[in-house]
PDB file of N, CA and C in Angstrom:
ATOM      1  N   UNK A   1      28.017  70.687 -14.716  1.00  0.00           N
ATOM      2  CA  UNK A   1      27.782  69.818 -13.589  1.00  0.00           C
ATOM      3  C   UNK A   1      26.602  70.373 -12.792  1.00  0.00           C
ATOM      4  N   UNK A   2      25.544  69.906 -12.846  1.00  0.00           N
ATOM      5  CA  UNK A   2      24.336  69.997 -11.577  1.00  0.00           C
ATOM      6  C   UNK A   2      24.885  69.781 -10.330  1.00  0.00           C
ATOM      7  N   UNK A   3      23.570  70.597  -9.465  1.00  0.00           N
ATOM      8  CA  UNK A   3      24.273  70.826  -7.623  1.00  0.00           C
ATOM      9  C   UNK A   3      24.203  69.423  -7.278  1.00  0.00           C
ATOM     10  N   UNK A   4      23.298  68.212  -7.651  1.00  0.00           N
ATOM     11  CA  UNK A   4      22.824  66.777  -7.182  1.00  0.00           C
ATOM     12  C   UNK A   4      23.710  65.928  -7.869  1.00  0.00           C
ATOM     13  N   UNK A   5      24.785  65.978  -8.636  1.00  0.00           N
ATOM     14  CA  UNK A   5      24.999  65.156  -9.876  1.00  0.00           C
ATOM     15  C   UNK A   5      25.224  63.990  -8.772  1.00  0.00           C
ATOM     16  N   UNK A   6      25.092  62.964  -9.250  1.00  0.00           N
ATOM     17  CA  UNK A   6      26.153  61.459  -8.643  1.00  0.00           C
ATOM     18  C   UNK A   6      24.745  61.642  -7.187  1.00  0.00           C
ATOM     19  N   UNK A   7      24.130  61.795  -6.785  1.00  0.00           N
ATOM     20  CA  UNK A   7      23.128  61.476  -5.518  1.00  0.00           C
ATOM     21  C   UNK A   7      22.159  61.146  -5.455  1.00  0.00           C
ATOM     22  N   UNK A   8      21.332  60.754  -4.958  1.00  0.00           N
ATOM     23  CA  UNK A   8      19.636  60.398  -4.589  1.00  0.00           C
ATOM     24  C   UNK A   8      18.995  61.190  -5.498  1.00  0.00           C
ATOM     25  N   UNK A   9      19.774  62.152  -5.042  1.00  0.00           N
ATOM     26  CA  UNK A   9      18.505  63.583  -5.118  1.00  0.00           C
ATOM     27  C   UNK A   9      18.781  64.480  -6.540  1.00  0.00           C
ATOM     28  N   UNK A  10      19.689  63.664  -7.194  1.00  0.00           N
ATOM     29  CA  UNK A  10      19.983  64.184  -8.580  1.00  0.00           C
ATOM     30  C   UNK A  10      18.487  64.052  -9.600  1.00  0.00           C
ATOM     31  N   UNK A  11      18.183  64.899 -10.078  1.00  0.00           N
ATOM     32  CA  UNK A  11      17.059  64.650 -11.045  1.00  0.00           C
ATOM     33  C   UNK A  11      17.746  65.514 -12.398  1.00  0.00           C
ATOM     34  N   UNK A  12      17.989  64.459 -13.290  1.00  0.00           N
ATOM     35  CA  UNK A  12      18.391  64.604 -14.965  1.00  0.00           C
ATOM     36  C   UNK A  12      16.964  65.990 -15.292  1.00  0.00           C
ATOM     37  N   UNK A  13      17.636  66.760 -16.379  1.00  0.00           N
ATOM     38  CA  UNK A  13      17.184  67.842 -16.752  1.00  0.00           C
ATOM     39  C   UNK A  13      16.051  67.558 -17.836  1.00  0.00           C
ATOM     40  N   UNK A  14      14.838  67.839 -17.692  1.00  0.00           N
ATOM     41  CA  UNK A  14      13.986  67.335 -19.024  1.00  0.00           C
ATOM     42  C   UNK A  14      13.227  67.835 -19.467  1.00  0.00           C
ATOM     43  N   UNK A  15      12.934  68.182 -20.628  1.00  0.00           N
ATOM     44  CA  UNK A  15      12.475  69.345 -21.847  1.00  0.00           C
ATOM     45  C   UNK A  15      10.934  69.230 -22.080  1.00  0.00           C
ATOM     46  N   UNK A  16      10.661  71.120 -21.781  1.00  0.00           N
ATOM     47  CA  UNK A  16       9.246  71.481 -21.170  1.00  0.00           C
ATOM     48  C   UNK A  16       8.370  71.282 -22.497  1.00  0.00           C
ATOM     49  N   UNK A  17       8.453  70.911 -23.297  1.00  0.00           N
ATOM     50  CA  UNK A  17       7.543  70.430 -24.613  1.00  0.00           C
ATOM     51  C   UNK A  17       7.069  69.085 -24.259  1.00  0.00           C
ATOM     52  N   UNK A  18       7.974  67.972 -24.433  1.00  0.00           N
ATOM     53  CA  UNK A  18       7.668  66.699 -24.384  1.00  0.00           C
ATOM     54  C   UNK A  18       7.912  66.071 -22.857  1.00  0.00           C
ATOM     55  N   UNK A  19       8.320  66.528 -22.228  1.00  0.00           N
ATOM     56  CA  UNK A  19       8.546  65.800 -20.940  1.00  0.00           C
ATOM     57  C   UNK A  19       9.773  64.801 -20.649  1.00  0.00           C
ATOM     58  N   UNK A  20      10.287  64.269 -21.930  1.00  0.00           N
ATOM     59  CA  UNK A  20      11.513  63.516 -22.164  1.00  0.00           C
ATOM     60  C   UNK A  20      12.849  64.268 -21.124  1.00  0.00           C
ATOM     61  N   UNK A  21      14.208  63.317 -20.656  1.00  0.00           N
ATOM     62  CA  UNK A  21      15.330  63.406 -20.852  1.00  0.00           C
ATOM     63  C   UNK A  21      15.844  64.416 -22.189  1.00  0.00           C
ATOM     64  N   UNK A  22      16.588  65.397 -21.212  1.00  0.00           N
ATOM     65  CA  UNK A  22      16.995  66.413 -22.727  1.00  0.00           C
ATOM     66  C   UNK A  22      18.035  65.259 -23.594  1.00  0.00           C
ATOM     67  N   UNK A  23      18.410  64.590 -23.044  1.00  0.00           N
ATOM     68  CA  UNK A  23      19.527  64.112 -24.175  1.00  0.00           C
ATOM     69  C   UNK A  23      18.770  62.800 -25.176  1.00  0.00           C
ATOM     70  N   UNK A  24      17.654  62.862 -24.896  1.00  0.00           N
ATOM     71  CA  UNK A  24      16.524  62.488 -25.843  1.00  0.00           C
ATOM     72  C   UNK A  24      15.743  62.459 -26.159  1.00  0.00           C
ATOM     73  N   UNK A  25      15.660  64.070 -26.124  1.00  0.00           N
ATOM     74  CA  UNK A  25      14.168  64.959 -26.570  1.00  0.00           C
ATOM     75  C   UNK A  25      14.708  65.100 -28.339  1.00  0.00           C
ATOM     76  N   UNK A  26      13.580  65.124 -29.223  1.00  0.00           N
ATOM     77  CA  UNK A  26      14.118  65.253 -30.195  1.00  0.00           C
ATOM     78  C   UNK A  26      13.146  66.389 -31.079  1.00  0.00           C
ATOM     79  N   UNK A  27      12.076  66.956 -30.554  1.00  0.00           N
ATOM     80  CA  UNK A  27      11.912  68.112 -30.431  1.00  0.00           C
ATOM     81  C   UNK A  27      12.449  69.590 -31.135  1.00  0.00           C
ATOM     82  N   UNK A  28      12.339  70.685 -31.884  1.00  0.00           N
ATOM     83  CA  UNK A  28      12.748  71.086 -32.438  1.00  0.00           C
ATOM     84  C   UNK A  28      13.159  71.955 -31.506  1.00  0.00           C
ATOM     85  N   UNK A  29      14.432  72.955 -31.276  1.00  0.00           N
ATOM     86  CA  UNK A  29      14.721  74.325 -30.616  1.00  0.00           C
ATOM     87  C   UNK A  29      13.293  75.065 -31.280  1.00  0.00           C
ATOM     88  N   UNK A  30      12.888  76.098 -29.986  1.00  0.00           N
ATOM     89  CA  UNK A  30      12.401  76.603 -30.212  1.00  0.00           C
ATOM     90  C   UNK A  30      12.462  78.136 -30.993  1.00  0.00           C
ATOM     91  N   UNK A  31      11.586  78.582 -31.656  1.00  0.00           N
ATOM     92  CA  UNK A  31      12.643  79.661 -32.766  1.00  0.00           C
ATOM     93  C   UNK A  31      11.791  81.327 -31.944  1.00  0.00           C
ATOM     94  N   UNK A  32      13.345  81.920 -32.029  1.00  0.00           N
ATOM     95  CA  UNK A  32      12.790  83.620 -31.132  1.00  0.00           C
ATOM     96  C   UNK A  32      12.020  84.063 -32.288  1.00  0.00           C
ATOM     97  N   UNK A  33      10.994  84.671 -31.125  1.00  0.00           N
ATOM     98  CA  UNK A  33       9.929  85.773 -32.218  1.00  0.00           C
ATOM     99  C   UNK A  33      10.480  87.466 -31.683  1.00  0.00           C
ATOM    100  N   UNK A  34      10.979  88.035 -32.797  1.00  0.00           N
ATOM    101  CA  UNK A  34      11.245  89.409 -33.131  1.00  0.00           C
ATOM    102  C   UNK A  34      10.417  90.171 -32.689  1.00  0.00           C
ATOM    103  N   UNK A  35      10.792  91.526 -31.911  1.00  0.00           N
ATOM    104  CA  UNK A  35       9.235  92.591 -32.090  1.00  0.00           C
ATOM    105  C   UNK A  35       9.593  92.958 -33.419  1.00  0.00           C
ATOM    106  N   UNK A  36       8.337  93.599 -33.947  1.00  0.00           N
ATOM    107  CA  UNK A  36       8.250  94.032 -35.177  1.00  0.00           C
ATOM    108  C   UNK A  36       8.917  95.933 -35.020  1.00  0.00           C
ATOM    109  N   UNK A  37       9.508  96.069 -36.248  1.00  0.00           N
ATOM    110  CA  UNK A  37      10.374  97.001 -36.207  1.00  0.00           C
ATOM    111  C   UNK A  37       9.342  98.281 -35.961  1.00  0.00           C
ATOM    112  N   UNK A  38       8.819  98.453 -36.298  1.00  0.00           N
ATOM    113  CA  UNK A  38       7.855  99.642 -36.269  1.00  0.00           C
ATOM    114  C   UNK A  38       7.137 100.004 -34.672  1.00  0.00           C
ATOM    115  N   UNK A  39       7.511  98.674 -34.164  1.00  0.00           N
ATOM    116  CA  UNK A  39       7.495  99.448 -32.401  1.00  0.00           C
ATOM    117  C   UNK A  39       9.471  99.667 -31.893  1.00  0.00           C
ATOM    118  N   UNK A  40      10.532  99.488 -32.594  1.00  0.00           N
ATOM    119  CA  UNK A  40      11.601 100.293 -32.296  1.00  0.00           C
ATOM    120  C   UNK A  40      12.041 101.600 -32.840  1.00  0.00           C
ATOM    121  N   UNK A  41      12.649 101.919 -31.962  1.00  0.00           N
ATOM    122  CA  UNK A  41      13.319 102.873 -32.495  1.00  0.00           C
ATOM    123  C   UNK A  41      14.912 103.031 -32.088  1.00  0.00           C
ATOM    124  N   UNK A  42      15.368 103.339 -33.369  1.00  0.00           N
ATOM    125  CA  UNK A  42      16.825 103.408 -33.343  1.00  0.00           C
ATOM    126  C   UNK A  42      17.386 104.953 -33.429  1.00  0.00           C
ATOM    127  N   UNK A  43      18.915 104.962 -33.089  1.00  0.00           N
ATOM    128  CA  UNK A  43      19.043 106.432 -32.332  1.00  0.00           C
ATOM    129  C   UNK A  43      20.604 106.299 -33.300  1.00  0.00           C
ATOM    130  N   UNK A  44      20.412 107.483 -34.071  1.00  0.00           N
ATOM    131  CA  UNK A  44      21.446 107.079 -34.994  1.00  0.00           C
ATOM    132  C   UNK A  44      22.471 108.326 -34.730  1.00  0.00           C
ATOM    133  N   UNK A  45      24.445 108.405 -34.931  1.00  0.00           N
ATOM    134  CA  UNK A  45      25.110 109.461 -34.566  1.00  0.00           C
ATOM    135  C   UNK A  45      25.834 109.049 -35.287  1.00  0.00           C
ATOM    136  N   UNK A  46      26.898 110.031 -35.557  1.00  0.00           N
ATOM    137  CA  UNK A  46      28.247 110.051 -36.095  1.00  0.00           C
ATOM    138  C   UNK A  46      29.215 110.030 -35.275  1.00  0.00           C
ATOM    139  N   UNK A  47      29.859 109.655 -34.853  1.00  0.00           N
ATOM    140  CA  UNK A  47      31.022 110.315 -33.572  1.00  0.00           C
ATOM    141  C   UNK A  47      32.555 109.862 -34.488  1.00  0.00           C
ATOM    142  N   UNK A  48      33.108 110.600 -33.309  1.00  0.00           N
ATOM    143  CA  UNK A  48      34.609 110.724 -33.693  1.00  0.00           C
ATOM    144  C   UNK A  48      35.026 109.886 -33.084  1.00  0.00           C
ATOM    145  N   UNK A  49      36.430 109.294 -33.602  1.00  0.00           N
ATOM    146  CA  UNK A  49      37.286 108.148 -32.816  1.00  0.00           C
ATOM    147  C   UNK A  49      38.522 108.389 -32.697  1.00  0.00           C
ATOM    148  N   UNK A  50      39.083 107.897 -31.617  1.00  0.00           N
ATOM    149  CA  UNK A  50      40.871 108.209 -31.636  1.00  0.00           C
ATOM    150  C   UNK A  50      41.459 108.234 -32.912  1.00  0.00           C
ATOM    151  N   UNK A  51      42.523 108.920 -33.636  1.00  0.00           N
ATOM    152  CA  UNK A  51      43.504 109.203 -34.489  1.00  0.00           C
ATOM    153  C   UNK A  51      42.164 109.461 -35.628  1.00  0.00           C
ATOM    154  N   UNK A  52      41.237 110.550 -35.362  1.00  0.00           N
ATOM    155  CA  UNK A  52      40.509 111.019 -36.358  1.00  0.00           C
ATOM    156  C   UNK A  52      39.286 110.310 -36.729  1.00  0.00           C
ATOM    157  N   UNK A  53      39.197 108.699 -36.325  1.00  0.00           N
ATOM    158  CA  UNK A  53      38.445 108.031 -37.597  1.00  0.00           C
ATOM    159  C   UNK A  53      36.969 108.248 -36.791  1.00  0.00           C
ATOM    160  N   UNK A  54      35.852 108.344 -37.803  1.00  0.00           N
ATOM    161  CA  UNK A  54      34.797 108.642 -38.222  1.00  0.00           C
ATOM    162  C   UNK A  54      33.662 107.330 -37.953  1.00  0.00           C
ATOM    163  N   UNK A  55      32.949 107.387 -36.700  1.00  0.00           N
ATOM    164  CA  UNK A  55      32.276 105.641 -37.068  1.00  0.00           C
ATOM    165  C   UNK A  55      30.487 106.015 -36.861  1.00  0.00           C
ATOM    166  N   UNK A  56      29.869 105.870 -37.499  1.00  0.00           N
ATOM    167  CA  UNK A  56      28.328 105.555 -38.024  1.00  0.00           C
ATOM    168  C   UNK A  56      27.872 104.706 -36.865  1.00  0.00           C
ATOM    169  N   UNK A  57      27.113 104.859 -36.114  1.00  0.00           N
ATOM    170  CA  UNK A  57      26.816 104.482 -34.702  1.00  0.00           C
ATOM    171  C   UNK A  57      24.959 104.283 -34.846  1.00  0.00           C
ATOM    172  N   UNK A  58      24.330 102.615 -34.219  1.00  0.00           N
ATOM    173  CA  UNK A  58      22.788 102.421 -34.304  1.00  0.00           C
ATOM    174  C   UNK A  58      22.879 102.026 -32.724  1.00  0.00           C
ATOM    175  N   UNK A  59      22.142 102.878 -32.282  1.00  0.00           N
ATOM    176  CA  UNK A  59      21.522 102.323 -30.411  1.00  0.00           C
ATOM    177  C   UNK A  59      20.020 102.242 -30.268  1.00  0.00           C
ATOM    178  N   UNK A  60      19.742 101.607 -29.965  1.00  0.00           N
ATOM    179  CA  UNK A  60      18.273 101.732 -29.103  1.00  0.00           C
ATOM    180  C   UNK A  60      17.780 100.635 -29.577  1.00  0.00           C
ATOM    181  N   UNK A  61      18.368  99.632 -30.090  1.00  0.00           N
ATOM    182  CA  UNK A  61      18.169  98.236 -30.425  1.00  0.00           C
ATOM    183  C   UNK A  61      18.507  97.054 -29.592  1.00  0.00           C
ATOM    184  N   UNK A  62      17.370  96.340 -29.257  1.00  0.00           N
ATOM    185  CA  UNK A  62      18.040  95.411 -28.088  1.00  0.00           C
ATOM    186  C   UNK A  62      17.796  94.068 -28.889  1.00  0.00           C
ATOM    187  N   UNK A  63      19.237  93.323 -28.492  1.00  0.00           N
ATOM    188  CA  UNK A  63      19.639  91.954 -29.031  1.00  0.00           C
ATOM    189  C   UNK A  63      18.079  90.957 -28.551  1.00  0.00           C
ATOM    190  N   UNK A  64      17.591  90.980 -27.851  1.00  0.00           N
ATOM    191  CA  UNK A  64      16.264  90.076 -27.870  1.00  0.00           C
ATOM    192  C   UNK A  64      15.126  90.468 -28.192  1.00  0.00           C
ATOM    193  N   UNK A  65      14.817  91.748 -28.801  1.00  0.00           N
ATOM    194  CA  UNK A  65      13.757  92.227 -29.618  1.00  0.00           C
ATOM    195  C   UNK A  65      13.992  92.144 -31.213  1.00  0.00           C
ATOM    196  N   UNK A  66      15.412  92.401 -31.263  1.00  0.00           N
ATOM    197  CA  UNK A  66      15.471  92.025 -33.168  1.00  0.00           C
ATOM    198  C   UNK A  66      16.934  91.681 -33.273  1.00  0.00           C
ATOM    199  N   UNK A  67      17.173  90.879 -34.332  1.00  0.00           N
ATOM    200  CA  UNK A  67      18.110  90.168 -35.013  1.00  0.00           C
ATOM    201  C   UNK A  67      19.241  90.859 -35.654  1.00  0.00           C
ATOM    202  N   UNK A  68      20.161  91.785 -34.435  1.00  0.00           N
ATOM    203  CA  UNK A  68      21.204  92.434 -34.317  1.00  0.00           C
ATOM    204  C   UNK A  68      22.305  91.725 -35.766  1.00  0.00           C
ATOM    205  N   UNK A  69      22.624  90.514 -35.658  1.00  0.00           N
ATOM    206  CA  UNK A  69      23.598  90.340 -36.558  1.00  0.00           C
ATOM    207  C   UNK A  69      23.277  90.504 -37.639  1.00  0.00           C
ATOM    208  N   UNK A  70      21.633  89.968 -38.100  1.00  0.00           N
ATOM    209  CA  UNK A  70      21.190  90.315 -39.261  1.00  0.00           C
ATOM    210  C   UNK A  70      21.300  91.645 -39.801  1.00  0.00           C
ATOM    211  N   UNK A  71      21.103  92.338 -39.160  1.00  0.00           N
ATOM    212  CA  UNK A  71      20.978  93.972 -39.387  1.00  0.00           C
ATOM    213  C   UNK A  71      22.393  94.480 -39.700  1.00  0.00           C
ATOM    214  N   UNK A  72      23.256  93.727 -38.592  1.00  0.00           N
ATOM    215  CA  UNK A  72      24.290  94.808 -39.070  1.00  0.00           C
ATOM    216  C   UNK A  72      24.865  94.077 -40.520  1.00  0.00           C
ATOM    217  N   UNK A  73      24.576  92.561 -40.893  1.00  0.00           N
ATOM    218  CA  UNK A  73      25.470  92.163 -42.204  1.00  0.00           C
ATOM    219  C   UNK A  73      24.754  92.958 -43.238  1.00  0.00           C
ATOM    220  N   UNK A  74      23.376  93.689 -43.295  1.00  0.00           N
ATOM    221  CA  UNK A  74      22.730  94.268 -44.575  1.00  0.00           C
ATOM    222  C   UNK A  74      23.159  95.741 -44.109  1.00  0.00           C
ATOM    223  N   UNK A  75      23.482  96.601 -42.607  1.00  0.00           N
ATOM    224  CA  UNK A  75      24.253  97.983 -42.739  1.00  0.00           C
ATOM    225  C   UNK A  75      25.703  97.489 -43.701  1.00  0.00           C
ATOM    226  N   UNK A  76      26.393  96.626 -43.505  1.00  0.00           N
ATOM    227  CA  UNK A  76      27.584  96.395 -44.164  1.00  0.00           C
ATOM    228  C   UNK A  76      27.747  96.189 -45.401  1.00  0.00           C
ATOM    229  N   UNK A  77      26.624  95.425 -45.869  1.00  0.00           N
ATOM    230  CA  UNK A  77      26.719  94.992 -47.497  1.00  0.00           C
ATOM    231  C   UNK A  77      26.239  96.540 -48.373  1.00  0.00           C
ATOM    232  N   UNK A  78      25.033  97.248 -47.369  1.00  0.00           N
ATOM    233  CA  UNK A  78      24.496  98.744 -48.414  1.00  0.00           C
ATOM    234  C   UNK A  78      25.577  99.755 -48.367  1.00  0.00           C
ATOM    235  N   UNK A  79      26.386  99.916 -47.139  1.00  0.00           N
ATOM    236  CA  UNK A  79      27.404 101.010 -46.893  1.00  0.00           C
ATOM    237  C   UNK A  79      28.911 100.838 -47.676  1.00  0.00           C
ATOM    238  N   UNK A  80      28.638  99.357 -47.528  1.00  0.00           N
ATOM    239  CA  UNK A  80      30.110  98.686 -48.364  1.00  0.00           C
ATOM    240  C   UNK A  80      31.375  99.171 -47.752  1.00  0.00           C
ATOM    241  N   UNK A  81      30.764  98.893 -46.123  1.00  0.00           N
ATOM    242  CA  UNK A  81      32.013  99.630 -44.782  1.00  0.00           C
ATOM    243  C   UNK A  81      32.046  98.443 -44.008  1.00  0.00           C
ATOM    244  N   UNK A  82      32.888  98.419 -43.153  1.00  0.00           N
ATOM    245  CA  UNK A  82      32.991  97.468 -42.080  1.00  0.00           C
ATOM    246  C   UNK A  82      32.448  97.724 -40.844  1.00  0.00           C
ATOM    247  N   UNK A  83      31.908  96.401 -39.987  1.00  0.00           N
ATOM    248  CA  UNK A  83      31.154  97.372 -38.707  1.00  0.00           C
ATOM    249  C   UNK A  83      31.208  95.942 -37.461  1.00  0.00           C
ATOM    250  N   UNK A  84      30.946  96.584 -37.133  1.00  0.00           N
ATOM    251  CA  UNK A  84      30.777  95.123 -35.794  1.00  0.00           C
ATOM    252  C   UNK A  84      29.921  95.573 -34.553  1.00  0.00           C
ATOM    253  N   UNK A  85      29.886  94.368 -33.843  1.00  0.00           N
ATOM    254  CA  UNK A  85      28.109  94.691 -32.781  1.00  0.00           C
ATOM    255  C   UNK A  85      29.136  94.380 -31.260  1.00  0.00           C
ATOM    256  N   UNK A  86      28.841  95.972 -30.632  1.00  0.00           N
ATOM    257  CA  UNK A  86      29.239  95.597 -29.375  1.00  0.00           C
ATOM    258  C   UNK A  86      28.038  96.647 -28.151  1.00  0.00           C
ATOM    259  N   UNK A  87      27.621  95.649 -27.392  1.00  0.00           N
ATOM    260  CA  UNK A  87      26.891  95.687 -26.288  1.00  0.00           C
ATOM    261  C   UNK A  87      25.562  95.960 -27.069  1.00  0.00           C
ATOM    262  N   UNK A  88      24.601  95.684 -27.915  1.00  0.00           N
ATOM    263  CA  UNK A  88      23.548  96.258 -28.448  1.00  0.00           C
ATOM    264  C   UNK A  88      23.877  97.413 -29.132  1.00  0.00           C
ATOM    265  N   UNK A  89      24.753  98.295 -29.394  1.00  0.00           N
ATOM    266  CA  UNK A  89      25.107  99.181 -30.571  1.00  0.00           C
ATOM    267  C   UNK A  89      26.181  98.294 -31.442  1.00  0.00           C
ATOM    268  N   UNK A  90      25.355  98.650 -32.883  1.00  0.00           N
ATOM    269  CA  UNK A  90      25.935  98.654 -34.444  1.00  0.00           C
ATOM    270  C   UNK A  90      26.844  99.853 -34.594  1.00  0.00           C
ATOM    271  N   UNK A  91      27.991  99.274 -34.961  1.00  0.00           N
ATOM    272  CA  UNK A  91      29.250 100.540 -35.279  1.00  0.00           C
ATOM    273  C   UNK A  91      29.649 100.005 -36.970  1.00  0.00           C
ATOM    274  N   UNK A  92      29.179 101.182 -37.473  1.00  0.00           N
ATOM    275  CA  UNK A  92      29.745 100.838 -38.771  1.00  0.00           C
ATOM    276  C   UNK A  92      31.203 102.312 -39.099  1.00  0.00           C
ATOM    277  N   UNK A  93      31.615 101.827 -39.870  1.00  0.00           N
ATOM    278  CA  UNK A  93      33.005 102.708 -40.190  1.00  0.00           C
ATOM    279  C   UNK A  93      32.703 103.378 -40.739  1.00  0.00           C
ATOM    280  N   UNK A  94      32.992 104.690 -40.677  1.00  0.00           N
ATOM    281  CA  UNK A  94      32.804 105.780 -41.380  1.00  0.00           C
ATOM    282  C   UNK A  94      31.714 106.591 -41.857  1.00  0.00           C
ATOM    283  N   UNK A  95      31.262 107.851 -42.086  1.00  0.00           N
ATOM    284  CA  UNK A  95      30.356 108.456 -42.031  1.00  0.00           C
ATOM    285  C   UNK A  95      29.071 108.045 -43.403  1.00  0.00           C
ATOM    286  N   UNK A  96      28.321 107.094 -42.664  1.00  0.00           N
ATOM    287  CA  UNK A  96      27.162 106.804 -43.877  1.00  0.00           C
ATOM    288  C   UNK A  96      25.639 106.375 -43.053  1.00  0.00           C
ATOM    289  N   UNK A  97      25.792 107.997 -42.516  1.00  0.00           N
ATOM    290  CA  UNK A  97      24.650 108.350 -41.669  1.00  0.00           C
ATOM    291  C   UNK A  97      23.129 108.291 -42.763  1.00  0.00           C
ATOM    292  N   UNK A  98      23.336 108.977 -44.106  1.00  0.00           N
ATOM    293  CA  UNK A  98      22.150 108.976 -45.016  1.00  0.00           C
ATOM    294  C   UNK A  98      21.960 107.340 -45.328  1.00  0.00           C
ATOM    295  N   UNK A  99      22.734 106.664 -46.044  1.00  0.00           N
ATOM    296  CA  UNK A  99      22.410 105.280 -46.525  1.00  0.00           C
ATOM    297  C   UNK A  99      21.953 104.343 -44.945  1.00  0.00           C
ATOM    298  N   UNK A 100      22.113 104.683 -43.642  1.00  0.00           N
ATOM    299  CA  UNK A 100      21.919 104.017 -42.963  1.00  0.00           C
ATOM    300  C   UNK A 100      20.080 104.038 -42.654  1.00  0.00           C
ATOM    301  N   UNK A 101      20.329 105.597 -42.521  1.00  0.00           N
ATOM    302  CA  UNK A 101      18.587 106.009 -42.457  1.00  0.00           C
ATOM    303  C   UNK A 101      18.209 105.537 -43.685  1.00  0.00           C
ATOM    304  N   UNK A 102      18.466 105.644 -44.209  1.00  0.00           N
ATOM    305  CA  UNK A 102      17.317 104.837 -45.425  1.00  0.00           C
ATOM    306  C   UNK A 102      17.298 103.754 -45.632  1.00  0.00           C
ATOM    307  N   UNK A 103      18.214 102.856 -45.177  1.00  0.00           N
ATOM    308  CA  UNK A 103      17.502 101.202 -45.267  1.00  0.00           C
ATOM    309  C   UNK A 103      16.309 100.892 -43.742  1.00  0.00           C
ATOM    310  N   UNK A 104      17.212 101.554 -42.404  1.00  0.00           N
ATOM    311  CA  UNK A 104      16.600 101.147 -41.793  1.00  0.00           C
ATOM    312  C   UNK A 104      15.222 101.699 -41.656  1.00  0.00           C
ATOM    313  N   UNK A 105      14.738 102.871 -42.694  1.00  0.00           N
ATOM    314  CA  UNK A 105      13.154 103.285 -42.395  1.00  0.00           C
ATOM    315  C   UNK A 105      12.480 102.785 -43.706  1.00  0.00           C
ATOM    316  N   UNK A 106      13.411 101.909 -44.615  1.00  0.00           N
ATOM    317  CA  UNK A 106      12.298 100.695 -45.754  1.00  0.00           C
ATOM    318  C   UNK A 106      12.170  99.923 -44.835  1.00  0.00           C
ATOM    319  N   UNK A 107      13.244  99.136 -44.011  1.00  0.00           N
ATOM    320  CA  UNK A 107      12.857  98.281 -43.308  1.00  0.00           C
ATOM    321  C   UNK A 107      11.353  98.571 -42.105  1.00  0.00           C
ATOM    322  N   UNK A 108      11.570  99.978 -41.810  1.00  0.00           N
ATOM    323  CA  UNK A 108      10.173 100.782 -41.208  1.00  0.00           C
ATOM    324  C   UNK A 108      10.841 100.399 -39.397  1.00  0.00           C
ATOM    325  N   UNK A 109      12.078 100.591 -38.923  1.00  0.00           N
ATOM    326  CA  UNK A 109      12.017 100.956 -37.788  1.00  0.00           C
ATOM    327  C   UNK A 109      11.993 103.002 -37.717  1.00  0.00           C
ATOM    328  N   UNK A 110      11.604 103.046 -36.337  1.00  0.00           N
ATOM    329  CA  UNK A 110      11.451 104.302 -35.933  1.00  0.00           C
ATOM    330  C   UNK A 110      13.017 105.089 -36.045  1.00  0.00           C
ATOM    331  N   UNK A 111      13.004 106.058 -36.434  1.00  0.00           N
ATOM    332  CA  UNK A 111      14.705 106.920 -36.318  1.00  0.00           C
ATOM    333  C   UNK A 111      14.391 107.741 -35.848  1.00  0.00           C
ATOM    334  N   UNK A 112      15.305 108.605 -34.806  1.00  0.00           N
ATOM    335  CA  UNK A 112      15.759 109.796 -33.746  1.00  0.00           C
ATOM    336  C   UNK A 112      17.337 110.005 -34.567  1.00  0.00           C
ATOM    337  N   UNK A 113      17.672 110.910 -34.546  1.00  0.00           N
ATOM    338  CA  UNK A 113      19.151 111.523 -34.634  1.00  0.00           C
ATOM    339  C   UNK A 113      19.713 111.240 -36.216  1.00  0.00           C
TER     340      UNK A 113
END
């Protein structure tokens, strides 16, 4: 609901490409451009977790410079571990600190740790 809806002073929302009514702009979404990996750098650890378990940890990656989900489904498919994305760190399960550094420096981001 807009602050004007139903008033004078209501003005419908309309899309900065064509100038149209959004609900009949037909216009493509516009598509995010990535920084290129070779200006990040990722900060890689092992840490420990309650009742022992072992989780493979990527930080220094931010969700609007590169394509977080992408990344972590190819850490998951090379490690053949499970992992999931919370707050801008990749947590993959278990200790596969070597196979991690090595996809992500073919891919050619920067590594620390």
């Amino acid at each position: 609901m807009r602050l004007f809806e139903g008033t004078p002073l209501d003005r419908p929302p309309t899309c900065e490409t064509c100038g149209e009514l959004e609900e009949q702009c037909v216009c493509p979404p516009p598509e995010k451009v990535w920084a290129p990996p070779e200006k990040q750098t990722a900060r890689l650890a092992v840490e420990k977790r309650k009742k022992g378990k072992v989780v493979t940890v990527v930080r220094g990656l931010k969700e609007e410079e590169s394509d977080l989900p992408e990344l972590l489904t190819k850490l998951k498919s090379t490690c053949g571990a499970g992992g999931t994305l919370k707050d801008d760190i990749i947590e993959l399960q278990g200790n596969h600190l070597d196979r991690v550094r090595g996809l992500l420096s073919d891919i050619g981001y920067r590594l620390k740790g």
